[in-house]
Protein backbone atom coordinates (compact mmCIF):
# COMPACT_ATOMS: atom_id res chain seq x y z
CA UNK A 1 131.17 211.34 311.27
CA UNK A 2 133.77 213.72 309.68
CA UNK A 3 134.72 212.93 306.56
CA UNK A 4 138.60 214.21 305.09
CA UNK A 5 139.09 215.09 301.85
CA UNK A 6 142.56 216.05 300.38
CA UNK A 7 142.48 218.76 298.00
CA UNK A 8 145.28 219.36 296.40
CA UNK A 9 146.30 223.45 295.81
CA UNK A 10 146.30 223.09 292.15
CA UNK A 11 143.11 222.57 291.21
CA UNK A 12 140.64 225.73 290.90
CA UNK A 13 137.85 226.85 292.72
CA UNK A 14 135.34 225.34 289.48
CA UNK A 15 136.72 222.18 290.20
CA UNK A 16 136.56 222.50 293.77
CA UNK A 17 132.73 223.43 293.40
CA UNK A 18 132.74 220.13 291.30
CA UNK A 19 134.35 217.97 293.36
CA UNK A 20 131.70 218.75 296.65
CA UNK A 21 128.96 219.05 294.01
CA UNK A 22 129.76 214.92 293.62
CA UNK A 23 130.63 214.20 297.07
CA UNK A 24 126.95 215.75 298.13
CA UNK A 25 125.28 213.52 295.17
CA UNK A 26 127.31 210.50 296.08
CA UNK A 27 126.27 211.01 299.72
CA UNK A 28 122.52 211.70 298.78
CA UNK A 29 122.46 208.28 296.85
CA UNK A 30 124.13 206.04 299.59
CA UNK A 31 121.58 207.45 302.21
CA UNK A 32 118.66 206.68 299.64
CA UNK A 33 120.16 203.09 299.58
CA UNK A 34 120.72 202.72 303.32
CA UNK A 35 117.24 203.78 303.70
CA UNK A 36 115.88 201.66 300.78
CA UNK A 37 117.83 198.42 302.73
CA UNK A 38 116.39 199.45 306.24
CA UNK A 39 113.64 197.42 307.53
CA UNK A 40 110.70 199.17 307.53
CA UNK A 41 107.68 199.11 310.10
CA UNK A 42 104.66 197.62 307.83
CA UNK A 43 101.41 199.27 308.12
CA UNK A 44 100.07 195.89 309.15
CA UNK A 45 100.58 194.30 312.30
CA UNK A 46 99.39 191.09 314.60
CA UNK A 47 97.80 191.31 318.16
CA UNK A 48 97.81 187.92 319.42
CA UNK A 49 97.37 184.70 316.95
CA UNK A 50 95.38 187.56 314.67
CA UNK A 51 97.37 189.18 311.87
CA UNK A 52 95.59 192.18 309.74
CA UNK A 53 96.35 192.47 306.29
CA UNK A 54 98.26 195.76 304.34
CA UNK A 55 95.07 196.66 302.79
CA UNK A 56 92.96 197.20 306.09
CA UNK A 57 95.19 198.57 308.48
CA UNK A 58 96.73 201.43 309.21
CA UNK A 59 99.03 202.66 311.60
CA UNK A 60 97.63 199.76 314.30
CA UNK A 61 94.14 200.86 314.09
CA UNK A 62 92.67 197.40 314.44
CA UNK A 63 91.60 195.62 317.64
CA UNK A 64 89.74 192.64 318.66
CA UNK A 65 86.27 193.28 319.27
CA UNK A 66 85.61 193.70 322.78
CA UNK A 67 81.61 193.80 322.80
CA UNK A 68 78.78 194.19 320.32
CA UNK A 69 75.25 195.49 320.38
CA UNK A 70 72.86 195.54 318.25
CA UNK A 71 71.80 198.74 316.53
CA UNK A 72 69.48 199.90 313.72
CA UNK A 73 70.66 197.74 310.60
CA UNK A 74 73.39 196.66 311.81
CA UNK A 75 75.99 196.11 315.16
CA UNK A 76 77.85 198.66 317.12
CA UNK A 77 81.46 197.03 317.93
CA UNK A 78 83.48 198.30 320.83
CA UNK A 79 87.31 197.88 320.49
CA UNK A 80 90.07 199.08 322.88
CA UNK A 81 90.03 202.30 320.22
CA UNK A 82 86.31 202.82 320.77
CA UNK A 83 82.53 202.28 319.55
CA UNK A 84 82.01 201.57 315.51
CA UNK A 85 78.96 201.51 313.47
CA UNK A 86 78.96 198.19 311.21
CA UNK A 87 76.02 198.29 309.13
CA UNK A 88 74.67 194.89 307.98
CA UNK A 89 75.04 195.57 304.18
CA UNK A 90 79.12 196.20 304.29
CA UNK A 91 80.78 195.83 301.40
CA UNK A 92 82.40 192.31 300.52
CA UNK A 93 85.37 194.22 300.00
CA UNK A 94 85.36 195.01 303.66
CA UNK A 95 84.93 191.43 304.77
CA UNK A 96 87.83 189.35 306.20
CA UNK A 97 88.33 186.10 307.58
CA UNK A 98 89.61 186.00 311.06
CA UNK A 99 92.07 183.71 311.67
CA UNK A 100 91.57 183.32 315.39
CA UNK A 101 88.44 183.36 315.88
CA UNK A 102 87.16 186.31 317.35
CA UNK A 103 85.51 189.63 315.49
CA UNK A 104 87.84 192.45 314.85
CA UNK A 105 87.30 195.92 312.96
CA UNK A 106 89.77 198.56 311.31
CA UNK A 107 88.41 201.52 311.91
CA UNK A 108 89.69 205.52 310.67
CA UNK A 109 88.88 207.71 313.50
CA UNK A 110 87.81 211.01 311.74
CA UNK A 111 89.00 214.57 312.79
CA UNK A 112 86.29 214.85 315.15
CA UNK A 113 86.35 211.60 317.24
CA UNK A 114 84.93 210.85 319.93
CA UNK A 115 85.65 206.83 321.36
CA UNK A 116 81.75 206.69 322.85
CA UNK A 117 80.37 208.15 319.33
CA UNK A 118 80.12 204.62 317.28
CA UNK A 119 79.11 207.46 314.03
CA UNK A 120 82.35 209.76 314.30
CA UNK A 121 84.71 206.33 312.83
CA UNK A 122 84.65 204.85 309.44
CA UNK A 123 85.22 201.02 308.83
CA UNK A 124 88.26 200.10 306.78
CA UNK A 125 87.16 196.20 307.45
CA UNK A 126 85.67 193.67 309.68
CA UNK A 127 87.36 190.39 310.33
CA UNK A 128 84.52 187.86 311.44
CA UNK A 129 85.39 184.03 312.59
CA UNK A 130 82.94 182.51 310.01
CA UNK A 131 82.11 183.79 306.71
CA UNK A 132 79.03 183.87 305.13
């Protein structure tokens, strides 16, 4: 998009140098609106009848729980992202209700991940069917 501007051969070079100075600040502030009025993509999302909240997920890294096994103190959880540690004594903070039913887990993958390693993930929560 080109934009014209008339400027007239009276005016100096200062107020030339003013004039673009505003035009560049004007422009600035109506792409800061455009992109304040934009929908943006929420860090929480649904799979399903199962919607995660804004405080557990990020960037889609919640799934339904595919299987579970039990481990020392607690359950490995397998989700299309990979294994999980849940410990038994996670924090309440942690704990969700799942509103369809199933188990599902947030998980943060760490720099070193590897999906069959349940250790190399940390939980950001668990959503079980039935609380406690």
């Amino acid at each position: 998009m080109k934009i014209l501007i008339v400027v007239e051969k009276s005016m100096t070079e200062l107020q030339r140098v003013i004039l673009l100075v505003i035009l560049w600040v004007a422009m600035f502030i109506g792409l800061i609106i455009v992109a304040t009025l934009l929908p943006s993509k929420a860090h929480a999302h649904s799979e399903g009848d199962m919607h995660y909240d804004n405080e557990c997920c990020h960037n889609e890294d919640c799934a339904p729980v595919l299987q579970q096994t039990p481990a020392h103190g607690g359950l490995i959880m397998e989700t299309k992202h990979g294994k999980v540690y849940v410990p038994n004594d996670l924090p309440k903070f942690k704990i969700k209700k799942s509103t369809d039913g199933r188990f599902h887990v947030c998980q943060r993958r760490f720099t070193i991940y590897d999906k069959n390693d349940p250790y190399s993930a940390s939980i950001l929560c668990v959503y079980y069917p039935e609380l406690y």
